[in-house]
C-alpha atoms as a PDB file:
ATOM      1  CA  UNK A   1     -80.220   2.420  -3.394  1.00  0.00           C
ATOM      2  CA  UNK A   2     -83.153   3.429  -1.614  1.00  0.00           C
ATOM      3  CA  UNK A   3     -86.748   5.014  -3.829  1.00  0.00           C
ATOM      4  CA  UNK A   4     -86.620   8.455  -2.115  1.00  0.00           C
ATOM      5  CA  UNK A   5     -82.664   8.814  -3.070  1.00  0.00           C
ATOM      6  CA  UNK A   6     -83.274   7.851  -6.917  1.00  0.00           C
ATOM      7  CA  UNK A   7     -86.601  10.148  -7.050  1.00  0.00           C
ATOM      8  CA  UNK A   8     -84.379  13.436  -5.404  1.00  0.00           C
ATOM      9  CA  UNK A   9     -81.582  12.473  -7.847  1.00  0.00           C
ATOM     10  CA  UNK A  10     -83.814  12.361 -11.038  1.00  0.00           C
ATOM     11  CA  UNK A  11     -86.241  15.638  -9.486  1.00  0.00           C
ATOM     12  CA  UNK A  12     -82.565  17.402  -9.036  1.00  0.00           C
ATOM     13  CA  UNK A  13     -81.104  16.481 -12.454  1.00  0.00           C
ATOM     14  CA  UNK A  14     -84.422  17.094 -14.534  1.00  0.00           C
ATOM     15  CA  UNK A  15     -83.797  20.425 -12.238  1.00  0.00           C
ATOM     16  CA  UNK A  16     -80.131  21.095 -13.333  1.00  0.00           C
ATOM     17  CA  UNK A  17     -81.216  20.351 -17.183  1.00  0.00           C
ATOM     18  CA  UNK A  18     -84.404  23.120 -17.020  1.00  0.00           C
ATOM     19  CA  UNK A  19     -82.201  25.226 -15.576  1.00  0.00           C
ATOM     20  CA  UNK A  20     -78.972  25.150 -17.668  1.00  0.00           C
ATOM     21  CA  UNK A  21     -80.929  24.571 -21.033  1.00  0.00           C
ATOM     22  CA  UNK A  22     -81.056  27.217 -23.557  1.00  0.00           C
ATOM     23  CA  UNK A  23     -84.223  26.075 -25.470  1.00  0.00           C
ATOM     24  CA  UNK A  24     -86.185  28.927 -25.025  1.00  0.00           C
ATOM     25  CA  UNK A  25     -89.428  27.539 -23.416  1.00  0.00           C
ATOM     26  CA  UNK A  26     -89.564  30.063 -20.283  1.00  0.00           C
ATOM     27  CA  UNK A  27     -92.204  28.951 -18.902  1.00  0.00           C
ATOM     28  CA  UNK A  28     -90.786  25.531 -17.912  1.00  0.00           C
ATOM     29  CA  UNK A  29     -87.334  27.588 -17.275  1.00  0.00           C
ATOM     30  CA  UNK A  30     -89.035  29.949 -15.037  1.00  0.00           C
ATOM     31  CA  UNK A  31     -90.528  26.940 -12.875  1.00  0.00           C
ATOM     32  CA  UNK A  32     -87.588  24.747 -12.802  1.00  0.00           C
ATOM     33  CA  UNK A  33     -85.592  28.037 -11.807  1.00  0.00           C
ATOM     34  CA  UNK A  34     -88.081  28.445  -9.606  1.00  0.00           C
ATOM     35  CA  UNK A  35     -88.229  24.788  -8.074  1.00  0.00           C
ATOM     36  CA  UNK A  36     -84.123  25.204  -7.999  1.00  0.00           C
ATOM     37  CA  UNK A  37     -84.385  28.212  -5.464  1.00  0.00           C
ATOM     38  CA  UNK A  38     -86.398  25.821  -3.084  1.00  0.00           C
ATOM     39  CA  UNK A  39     -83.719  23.211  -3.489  1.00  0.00           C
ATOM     40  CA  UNK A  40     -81.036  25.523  -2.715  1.00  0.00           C
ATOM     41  CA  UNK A  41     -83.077  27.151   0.080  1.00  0.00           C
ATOM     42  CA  UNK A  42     -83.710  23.534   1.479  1.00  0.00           C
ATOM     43  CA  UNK A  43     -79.554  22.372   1.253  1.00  0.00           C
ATOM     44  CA  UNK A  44     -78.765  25.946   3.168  1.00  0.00           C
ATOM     45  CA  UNK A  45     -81.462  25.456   5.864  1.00  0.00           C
ATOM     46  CA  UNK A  46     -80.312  22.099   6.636  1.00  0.00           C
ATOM     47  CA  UNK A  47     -76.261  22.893   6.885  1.00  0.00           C
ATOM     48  CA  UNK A  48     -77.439  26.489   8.640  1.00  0.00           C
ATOM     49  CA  UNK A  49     -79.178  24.055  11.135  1.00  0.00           C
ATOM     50  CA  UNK A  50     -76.658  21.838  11.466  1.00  0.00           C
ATOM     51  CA  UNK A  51     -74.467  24.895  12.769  1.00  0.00           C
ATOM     52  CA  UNK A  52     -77.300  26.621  14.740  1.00  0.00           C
ATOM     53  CA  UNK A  53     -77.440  23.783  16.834  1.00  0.00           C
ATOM     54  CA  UNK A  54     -74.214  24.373  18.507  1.00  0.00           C
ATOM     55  CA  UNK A  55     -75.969  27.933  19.293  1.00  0.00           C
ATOM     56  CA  UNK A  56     -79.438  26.518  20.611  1.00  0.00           C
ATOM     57  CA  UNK A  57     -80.976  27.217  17.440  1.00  0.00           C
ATOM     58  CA  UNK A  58     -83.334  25.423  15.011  1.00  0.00           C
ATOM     59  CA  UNK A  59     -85.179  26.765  12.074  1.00  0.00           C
ATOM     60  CA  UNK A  60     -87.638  24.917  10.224  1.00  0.00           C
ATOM     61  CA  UNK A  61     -87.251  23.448   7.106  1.00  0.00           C
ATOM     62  CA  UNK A  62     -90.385  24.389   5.406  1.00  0.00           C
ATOM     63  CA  UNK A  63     -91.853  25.615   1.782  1.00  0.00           C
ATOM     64  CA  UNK A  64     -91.707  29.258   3.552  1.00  0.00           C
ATOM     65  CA  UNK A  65     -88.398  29.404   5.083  1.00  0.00           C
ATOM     66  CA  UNK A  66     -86.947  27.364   2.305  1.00  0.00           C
ATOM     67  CA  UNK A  67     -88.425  30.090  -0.409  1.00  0.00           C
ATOM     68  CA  UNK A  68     -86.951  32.844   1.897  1.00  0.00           C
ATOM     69  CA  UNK A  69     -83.145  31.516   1.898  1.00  0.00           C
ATOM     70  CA  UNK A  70     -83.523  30.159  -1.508  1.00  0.00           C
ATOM     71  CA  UNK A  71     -83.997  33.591  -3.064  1.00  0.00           C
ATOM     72  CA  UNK A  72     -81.801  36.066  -0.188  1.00  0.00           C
ATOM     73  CA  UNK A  73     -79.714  33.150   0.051  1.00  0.00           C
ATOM     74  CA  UNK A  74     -77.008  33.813   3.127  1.00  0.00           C
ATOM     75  CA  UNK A  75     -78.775  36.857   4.463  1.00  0.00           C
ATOM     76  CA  UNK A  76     -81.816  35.408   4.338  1.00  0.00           C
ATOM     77  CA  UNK A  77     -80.571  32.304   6.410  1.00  0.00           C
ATOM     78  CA  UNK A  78     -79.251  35.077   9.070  1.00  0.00           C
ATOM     79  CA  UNK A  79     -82.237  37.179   8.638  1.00  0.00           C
ATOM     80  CA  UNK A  80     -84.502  33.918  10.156  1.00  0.00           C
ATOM     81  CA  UNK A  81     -82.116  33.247  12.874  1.00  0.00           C
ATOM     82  CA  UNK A  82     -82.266  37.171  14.033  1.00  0.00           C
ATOM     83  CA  UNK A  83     -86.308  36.583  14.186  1.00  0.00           C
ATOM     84  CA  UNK A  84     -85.430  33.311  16.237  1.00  0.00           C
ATOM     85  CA  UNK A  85     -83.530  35.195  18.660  1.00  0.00           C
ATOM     86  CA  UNK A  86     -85.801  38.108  18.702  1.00  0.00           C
ATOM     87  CA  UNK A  87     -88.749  36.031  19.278  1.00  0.00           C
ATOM     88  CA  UNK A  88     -88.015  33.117  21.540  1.00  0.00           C
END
């Protein structure tokens, strides 16, 4: 098993056990939460690209556009392909 799999494994499980912990230490909750969105942002941007291809399209996977689909989630993912359209 390759280093960069076992890091994203143990960065996504310390990730899952911030998030689904009930110990009460919010600040470490809010940033793992917050860490989680990116993740989530990240996974979508990368199947939404895998799609948009078919279409011509390709979005960036970046700290930006993986912060805007992490938190709007779908409509944020369609939002940055109407921008990509309008634009280019």
């Amino acid at each position: 098993m390759s280093m960069e799999l076992m890091i994203f494994g143990f960065i996504l499980f310390v990730l899952l056990a911030v998030s689904l912990s009930n110990a009460g230490f919010k600040p470490l909750r809010l940033i793992g939460n917050l860490a989680l969105q990116f993740v989530i942002g990240a996974i979508l941007l990368y199947f939404g690209n895998f799609f948009a291809e078919m279409a011509g399209i390709s979005l960036p996977i970046n700290p930006v556009t993986a912060g805007i689909v992490g938190f709007l989630r779908i409509p944020g993912l369609l939002a940055l392909v109407g921008i990509k359209l309008f634009m280019f």
